[in-house]
ModelCIF file with pLDDT and N, C-alpha, C, O atoms, coordinates in Angstrom:
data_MODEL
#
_entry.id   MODEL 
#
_entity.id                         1 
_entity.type                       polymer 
_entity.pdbx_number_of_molecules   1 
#
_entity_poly.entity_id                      1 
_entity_poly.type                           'polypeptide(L)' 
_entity_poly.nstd_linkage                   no 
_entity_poly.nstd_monomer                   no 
_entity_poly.pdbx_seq_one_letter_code       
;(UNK)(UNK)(UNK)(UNK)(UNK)(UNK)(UNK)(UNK)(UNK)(UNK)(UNK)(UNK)(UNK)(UNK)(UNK)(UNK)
(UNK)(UNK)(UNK)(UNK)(UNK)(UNK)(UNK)(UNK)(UNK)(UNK)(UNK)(UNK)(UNK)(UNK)(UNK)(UNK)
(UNK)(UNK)(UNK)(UNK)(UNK)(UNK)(UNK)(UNK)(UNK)(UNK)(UNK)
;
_entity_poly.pdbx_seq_one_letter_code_can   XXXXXXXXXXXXXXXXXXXXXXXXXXXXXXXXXXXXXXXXXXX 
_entity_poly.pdbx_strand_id                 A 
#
loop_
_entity_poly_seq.entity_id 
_entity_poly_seq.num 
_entity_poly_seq.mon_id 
_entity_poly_seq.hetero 
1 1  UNK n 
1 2  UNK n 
1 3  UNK n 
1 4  UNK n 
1 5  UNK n 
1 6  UNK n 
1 7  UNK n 
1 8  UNK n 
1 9  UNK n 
1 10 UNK n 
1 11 UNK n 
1 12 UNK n 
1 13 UNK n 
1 14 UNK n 
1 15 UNK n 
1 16 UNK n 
1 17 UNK n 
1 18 UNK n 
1 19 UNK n 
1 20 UNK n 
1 21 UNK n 
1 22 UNK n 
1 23 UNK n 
1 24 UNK n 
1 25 UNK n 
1 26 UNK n 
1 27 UNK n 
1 28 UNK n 
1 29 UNK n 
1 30 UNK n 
1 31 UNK n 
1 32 UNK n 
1 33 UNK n 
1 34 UNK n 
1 35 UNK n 
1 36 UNK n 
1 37 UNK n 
1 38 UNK n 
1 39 UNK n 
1 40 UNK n 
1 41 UNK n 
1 42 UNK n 
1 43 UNK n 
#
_struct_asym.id          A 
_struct_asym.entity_id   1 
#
loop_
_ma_qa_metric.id 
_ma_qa_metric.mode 
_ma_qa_metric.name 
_ma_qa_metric.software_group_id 
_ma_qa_metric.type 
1 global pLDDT . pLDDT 
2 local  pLDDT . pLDDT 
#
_ma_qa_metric_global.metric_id      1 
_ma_qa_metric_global.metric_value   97.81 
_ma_qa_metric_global.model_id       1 
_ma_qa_metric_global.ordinal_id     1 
#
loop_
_ma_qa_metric_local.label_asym_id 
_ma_qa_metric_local.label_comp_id 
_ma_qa_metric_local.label_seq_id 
_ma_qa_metric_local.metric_id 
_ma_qa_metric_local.metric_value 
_ma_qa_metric_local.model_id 
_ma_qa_metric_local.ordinal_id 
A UNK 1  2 97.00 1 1  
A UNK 2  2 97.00 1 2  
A UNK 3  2 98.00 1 3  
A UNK 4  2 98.00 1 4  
A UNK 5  2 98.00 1 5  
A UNK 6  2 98.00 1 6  
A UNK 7  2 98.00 1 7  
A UNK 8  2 98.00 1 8  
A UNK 9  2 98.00 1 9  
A UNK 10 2 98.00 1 10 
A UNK 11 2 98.00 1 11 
A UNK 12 2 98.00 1 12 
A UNK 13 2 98.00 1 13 
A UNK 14 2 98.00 1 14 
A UNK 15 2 98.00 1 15 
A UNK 16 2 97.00 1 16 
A UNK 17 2 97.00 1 17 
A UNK 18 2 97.00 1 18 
A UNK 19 2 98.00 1 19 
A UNK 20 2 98.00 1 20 
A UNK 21 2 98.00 1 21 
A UNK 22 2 98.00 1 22 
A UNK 23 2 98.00 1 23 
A UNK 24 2 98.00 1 24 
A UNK 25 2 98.00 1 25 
A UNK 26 2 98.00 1 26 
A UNK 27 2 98.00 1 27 
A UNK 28 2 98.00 1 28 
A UNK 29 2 96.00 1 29 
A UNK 30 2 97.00 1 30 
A UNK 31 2 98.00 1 31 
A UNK 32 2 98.00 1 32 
A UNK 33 2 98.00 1 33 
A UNK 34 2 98.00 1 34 
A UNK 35 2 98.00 1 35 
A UNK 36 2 98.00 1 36 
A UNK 37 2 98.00 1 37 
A UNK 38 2 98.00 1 38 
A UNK 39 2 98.00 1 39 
A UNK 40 2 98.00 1 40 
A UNK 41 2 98.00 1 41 
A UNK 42 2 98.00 1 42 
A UNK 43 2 98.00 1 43 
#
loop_
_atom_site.group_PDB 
_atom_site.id 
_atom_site.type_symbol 
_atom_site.label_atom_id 
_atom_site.label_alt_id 
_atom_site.label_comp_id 
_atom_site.label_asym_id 
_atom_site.label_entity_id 
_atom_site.label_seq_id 
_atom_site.pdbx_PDB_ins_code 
_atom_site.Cartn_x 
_atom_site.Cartn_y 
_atom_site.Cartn_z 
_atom_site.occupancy 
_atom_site.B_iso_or_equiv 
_atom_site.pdbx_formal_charge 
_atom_site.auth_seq_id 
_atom_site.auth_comp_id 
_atom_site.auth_asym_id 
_atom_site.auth_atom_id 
_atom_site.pdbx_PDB_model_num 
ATOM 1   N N  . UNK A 1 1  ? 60.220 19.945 -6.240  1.00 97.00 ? 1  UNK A N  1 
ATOM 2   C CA . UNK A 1 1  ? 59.823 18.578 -6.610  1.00 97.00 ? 1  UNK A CA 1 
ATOM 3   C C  . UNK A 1 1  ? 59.817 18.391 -8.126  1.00 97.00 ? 1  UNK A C  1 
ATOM 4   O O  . UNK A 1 1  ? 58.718 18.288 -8.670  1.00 97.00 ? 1  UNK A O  1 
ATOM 5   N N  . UNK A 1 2  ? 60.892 18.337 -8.841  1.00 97.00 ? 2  UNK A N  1 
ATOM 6   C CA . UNK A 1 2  ? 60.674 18.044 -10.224 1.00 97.00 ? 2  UNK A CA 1 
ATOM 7   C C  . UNK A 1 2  ? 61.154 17.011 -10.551 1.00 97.00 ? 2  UNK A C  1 
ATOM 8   O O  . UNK A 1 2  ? 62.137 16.419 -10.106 1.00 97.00 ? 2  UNK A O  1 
ATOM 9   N N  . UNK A 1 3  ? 60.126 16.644 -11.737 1.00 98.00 ? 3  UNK A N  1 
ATOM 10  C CA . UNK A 1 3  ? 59.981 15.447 -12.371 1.00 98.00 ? 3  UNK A CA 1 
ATOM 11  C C  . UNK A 1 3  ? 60.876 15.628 -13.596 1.00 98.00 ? 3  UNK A C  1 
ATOM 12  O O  . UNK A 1 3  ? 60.217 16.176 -14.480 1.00 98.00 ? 3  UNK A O  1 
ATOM 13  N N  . UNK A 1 4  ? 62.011 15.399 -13.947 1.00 98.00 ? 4  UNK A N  1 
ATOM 14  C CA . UNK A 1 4  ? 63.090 14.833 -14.836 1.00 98.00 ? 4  UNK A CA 1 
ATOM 15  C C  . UNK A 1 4  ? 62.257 14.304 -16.343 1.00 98.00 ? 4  UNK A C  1 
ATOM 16  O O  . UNK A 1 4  ? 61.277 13.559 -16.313 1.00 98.00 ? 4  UNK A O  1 
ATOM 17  N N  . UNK A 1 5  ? 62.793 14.786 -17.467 1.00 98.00 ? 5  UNK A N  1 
ATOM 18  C CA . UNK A 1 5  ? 62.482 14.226 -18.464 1.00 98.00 ? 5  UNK A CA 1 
ATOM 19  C C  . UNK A 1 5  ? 62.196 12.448 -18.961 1.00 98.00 ? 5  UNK A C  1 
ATOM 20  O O  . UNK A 1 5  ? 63.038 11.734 -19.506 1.00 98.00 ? 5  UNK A O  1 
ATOM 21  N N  . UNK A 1 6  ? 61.202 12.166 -18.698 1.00 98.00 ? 6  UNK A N  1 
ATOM 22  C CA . UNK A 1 6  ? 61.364 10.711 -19.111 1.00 98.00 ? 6  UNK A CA 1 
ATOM 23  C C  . UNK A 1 6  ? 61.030 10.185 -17.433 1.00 98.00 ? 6  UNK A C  1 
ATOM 24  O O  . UNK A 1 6  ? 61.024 8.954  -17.420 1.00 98.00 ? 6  UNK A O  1 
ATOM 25  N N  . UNK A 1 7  ? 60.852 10.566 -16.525 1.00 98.00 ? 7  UNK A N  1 
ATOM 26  C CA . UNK A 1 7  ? 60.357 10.137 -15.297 1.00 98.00 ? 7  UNK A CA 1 
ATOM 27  C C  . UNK A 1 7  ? 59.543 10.396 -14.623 1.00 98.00 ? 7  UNK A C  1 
ATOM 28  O O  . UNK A 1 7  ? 58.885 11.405 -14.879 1.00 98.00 ? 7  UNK A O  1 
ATOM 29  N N  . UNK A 1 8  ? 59.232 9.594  -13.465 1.00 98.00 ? 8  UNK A N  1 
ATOM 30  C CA . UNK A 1 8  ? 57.681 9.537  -12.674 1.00 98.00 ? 8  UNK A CA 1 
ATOM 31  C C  . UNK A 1 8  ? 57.791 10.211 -11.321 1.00 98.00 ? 8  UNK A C  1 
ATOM 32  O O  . UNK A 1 8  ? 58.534 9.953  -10.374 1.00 98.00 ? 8  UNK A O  1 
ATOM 33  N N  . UNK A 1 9  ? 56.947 11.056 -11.460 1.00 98.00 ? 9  UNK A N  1 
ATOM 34  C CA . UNK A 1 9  ? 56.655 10.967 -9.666  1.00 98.00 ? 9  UNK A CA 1 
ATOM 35  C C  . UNK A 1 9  ? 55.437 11.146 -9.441  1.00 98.00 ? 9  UNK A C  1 
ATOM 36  O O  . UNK A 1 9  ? 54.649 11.876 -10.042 1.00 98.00 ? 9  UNK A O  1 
ATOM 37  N N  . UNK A 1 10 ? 55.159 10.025 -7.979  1.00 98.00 ? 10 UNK A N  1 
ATOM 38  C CA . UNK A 1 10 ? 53.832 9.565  -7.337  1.00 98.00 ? 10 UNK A CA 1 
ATOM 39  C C  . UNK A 1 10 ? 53.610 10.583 -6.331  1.00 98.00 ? 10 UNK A C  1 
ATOM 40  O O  . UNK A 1 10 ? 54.481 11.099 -5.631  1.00 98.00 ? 10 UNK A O  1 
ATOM 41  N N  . UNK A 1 11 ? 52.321 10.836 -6.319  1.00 98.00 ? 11 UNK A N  1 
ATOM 42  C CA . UNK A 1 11 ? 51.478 11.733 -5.551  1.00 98.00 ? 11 UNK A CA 1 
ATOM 43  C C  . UNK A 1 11 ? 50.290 11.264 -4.721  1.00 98.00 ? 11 UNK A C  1 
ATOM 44  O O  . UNK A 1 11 ? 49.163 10.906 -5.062  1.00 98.00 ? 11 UNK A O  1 
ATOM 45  N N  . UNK A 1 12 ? 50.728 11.345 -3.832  1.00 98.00 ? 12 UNK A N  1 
ATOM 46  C CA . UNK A 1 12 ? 49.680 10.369 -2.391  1.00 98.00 ? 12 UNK A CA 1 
ATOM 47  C C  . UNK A 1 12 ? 49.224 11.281 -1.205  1.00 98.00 ? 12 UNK A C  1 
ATOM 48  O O  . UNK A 1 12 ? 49.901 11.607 -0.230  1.00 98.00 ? 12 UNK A O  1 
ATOM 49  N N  . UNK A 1 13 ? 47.879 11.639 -1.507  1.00 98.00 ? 13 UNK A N  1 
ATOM 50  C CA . UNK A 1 13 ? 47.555 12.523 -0.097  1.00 98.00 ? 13 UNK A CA 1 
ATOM 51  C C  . UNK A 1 13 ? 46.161 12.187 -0.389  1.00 98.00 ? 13 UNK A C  1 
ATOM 52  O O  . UNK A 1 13 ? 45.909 11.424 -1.322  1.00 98.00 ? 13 UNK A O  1 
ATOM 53  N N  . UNK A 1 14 ? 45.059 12.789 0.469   1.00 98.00 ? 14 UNK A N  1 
ATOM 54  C CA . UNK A 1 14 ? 43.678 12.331 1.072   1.00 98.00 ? 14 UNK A CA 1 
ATOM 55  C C  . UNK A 1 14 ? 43.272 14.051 1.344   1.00 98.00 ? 14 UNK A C  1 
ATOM 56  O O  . UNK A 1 14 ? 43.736 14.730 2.259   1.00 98.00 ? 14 UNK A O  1 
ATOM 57  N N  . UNK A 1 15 ? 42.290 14.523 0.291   1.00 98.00 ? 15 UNK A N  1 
ATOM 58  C CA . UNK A 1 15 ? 41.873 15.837 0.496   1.00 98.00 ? 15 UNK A CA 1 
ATOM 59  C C  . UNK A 1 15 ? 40.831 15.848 1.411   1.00 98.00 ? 15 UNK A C  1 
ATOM 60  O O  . UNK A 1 15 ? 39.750 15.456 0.971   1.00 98.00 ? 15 UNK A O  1 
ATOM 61  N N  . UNK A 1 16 ? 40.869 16.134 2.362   1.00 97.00 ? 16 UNK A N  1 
ATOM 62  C CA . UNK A 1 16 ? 40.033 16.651 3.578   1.00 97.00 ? 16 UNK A CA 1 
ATOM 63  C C  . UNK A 1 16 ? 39.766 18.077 3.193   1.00 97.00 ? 16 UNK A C  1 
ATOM 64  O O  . UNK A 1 16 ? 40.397 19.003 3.702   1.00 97.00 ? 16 UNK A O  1 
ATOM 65  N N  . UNK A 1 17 ? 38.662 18.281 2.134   1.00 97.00 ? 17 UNK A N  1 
ATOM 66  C CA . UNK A 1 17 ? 38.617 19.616 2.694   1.00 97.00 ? 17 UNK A CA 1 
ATOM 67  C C  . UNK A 1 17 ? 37.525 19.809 1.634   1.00 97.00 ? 17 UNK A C  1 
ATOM 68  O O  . UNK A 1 17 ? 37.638 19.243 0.547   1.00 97.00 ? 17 UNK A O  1 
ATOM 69  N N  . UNK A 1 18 ? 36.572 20.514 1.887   1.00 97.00 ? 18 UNK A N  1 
ATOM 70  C CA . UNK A 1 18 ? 35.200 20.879 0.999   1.00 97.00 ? 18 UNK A CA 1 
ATOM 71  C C  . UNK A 1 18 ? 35.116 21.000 -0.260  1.00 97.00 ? 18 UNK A C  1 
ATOM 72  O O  . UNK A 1 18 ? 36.175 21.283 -0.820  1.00 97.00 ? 18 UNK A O  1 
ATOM 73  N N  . UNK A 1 19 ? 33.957 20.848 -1.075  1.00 98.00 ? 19 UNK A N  1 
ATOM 74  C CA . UNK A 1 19 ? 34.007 20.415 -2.515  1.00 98.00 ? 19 UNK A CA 1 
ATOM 75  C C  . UNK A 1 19 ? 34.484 21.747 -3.025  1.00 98.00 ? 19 UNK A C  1 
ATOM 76  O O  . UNK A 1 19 ? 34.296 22.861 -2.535  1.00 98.00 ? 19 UNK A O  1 
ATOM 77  N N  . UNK A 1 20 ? 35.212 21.368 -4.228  1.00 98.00 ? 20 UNK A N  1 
ATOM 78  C CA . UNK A 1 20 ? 35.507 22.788 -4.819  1.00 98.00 ? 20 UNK A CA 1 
ATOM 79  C C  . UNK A 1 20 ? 36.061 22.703 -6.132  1.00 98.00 ? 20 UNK A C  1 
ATOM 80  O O  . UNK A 1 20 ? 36.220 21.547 -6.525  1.00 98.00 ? 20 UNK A O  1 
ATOM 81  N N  . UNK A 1 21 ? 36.513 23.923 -7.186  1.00 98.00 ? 21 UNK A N  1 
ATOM 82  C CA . UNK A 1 21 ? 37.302 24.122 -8.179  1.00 98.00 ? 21 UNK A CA 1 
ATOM 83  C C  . UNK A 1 21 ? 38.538 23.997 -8.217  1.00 98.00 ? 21 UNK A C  1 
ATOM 84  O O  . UNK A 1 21 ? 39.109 25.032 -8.563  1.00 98.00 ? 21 UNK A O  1 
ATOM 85  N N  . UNK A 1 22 ? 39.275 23.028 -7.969  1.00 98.00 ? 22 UNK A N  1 
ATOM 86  C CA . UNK A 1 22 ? 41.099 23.805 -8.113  1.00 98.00 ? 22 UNK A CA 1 
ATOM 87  C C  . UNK A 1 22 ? 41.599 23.085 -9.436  1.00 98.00 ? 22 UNK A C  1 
ATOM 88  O O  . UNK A 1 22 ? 40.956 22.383 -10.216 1.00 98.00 ? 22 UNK A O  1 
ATOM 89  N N  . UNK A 1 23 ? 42.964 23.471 -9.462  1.00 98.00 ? 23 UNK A N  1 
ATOM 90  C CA . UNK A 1 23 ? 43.455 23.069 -10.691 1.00 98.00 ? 23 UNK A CA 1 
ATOM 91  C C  . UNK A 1 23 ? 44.869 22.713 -10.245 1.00 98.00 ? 23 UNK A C  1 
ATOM 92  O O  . UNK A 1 23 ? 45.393 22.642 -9.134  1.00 98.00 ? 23 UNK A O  1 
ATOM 93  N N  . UNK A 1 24 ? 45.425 22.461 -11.804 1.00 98.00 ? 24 UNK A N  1 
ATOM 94  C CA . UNK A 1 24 ? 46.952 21.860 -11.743 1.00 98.00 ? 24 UNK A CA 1 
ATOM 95  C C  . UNK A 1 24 ? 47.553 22.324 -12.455 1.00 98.00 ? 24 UNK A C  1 
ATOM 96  O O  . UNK A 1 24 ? 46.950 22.679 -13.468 1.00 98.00 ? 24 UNK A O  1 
ATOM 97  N N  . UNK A 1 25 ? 48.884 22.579 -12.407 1.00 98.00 ? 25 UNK A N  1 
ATOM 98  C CA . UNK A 1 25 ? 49.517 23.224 -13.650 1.00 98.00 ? 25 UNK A CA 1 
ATOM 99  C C  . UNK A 1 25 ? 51.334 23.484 -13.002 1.00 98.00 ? 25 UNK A C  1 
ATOM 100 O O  . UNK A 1 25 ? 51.673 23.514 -11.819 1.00 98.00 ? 25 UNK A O  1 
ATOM 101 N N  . UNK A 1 26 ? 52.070 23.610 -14.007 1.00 98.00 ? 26 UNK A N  1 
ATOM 102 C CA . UNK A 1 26 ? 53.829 23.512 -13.622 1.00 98.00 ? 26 UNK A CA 1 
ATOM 103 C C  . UNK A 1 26 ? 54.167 24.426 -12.419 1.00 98.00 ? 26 UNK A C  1 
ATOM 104 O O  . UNK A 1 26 ? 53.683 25.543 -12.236 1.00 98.00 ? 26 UNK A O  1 
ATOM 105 N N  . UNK A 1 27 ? 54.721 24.037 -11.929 1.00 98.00 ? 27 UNK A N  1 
ATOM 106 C CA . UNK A 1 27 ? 54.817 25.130 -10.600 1.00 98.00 ? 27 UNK A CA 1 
ATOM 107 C C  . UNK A 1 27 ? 57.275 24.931 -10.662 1.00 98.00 ? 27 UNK A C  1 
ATOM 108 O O  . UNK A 1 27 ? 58.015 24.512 -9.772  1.00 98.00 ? 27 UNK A O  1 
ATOM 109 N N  . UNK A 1 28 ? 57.553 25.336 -11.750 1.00 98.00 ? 28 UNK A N  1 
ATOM 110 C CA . UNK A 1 28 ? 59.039 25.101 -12.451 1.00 98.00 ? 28 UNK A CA 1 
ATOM 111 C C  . UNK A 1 28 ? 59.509 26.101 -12.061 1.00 98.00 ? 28 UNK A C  1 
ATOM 112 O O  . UNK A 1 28 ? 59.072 27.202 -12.394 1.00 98.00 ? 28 UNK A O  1 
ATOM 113 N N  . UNK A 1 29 ? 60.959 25.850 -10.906 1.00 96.00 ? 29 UNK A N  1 
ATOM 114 C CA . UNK A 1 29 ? 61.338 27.634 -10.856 1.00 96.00 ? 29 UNK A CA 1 
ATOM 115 C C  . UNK A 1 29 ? 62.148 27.869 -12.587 1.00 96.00 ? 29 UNK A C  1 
ATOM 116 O O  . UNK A 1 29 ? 62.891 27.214 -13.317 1.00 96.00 ? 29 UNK A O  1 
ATOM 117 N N  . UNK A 1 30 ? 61.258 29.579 -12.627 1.00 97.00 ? 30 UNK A N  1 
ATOM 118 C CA . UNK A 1 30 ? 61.818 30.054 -14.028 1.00 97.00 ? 30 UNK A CA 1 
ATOM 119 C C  . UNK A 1 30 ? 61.136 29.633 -15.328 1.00 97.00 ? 30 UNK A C  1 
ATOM 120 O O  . UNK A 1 30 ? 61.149 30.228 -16.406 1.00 97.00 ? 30 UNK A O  1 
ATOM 121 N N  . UNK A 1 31 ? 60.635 28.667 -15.057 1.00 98.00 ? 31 UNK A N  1 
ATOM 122 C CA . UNK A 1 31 ? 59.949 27.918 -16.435 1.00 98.00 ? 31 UNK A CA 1 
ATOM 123 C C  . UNK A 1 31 ? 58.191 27.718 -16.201 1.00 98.00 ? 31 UNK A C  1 
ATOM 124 O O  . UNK A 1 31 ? 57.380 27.321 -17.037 1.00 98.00 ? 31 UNK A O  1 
ATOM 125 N N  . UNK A 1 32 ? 57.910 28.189 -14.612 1.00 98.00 ? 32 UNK A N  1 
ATOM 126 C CA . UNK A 1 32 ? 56.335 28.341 -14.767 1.00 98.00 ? 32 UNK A CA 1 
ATOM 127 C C  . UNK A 1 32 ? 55.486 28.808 -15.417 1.00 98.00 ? 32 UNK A C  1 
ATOM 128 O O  . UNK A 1 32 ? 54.381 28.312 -15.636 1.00 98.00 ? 32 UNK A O  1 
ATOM 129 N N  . UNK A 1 33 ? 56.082 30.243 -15.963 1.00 98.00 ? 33 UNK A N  1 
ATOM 130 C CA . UNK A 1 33 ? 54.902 31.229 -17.027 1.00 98.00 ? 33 UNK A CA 1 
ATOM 131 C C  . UNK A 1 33 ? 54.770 30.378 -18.021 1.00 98.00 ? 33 UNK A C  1 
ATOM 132 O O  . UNK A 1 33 ? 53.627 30.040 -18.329 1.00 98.00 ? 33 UNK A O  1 
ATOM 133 N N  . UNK A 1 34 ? 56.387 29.614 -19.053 1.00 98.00 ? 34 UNK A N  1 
ATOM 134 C CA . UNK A 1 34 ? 55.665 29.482 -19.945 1.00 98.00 ? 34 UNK A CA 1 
ATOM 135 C C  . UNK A 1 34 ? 56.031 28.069 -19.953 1.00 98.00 ? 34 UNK A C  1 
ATOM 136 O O  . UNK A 1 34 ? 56.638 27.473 -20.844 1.00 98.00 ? 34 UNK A O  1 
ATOM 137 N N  . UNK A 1 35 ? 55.626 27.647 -18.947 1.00 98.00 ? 35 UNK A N  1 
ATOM 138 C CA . UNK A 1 35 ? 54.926 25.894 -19.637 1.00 98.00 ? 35 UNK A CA 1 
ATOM 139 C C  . UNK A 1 35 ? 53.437 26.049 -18.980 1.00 98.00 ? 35 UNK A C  1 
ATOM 140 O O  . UNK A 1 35 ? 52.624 25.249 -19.445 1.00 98.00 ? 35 UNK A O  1 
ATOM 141 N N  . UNK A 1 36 ? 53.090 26.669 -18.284 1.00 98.00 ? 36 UNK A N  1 
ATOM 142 C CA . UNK A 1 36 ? 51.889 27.280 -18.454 1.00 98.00 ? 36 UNK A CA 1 
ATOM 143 C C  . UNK A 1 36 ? 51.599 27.397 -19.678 1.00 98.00 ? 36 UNK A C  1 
ATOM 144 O O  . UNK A 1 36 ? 50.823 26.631 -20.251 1.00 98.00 ? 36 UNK A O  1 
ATOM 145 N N  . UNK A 1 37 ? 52.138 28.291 -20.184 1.00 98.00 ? 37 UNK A N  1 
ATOM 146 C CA . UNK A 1 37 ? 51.665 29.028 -21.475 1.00 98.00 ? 37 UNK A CA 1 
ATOM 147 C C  . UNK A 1 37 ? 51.053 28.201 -22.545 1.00 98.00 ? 37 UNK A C  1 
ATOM 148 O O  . UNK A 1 37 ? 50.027 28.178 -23.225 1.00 98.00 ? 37 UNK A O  1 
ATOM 149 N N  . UNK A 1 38 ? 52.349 27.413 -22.355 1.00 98.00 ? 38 UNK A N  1 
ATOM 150 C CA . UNK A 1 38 ? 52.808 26.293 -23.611 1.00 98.00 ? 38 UNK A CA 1 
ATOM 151 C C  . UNK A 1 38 ? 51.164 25.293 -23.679 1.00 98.00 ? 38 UNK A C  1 
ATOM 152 O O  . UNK A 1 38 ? 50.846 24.734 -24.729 1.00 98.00 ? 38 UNK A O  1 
ATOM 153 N N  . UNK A 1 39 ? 49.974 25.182 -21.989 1.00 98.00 ? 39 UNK A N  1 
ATOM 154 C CA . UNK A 1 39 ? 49.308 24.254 -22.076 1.00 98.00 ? 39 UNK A CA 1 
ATOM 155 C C  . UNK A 1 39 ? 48.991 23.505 -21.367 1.00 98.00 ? 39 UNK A C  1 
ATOM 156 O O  . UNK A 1 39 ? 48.020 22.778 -21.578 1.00 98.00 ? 39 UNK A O  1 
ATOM 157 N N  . UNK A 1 40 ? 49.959 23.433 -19.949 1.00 98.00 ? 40 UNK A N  1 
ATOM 158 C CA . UNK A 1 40 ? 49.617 22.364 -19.140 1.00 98.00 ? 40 UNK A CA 1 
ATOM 159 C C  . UNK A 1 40 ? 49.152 23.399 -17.944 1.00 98.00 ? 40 UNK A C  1 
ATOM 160 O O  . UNK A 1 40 ? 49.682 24.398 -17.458 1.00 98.00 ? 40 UNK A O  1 
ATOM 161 N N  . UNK A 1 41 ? 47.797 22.633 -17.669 1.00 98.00 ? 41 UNK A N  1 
ATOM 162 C CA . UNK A 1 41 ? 46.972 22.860 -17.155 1.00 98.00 ? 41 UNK A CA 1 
ATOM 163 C C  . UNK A 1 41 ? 45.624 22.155 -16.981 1.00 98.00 ? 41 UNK A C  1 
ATOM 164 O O  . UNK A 1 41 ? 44.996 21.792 -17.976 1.00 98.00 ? 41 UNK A O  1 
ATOM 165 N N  . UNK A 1 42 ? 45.117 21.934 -15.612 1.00 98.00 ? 42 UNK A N  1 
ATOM 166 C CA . UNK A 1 42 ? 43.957 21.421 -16.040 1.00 98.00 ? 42 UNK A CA 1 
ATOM 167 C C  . UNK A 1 42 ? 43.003 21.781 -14.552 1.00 98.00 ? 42 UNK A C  1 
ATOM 168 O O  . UNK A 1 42 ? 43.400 22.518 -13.650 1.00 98.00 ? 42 UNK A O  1 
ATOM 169 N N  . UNK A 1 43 ? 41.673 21.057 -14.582 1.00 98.00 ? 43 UNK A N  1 
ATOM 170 C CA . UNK A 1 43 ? 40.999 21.598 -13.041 1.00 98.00 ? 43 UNK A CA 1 
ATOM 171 C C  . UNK A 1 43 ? 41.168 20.076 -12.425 1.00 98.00 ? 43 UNK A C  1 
ATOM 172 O O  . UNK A 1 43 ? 40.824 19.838 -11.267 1.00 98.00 ? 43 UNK A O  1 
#
């Protein structure tokens, strides 16, 4: 699912599921470690 330089993508779902910690961050084949690295990330 990647998002293209300069474009959008919408994210629509309904978490059913108990309170908790998670986070977000690039999930890029090949380029995950370091745009991680680079910063993006968040909870």
């Amino acid at each position: 699912s990647p998002i293209q330089p300069g474009a959008t993508l919408d994210y629509r779902f309904t978490l059913d599921q108990p309170g908790a910690t998670l986070w977000y961050h690039p999930h890029t084949e090949y380029r995950t470690g370091a745009q991680a690295y680079a910063g993006l990330a968040g909870m």
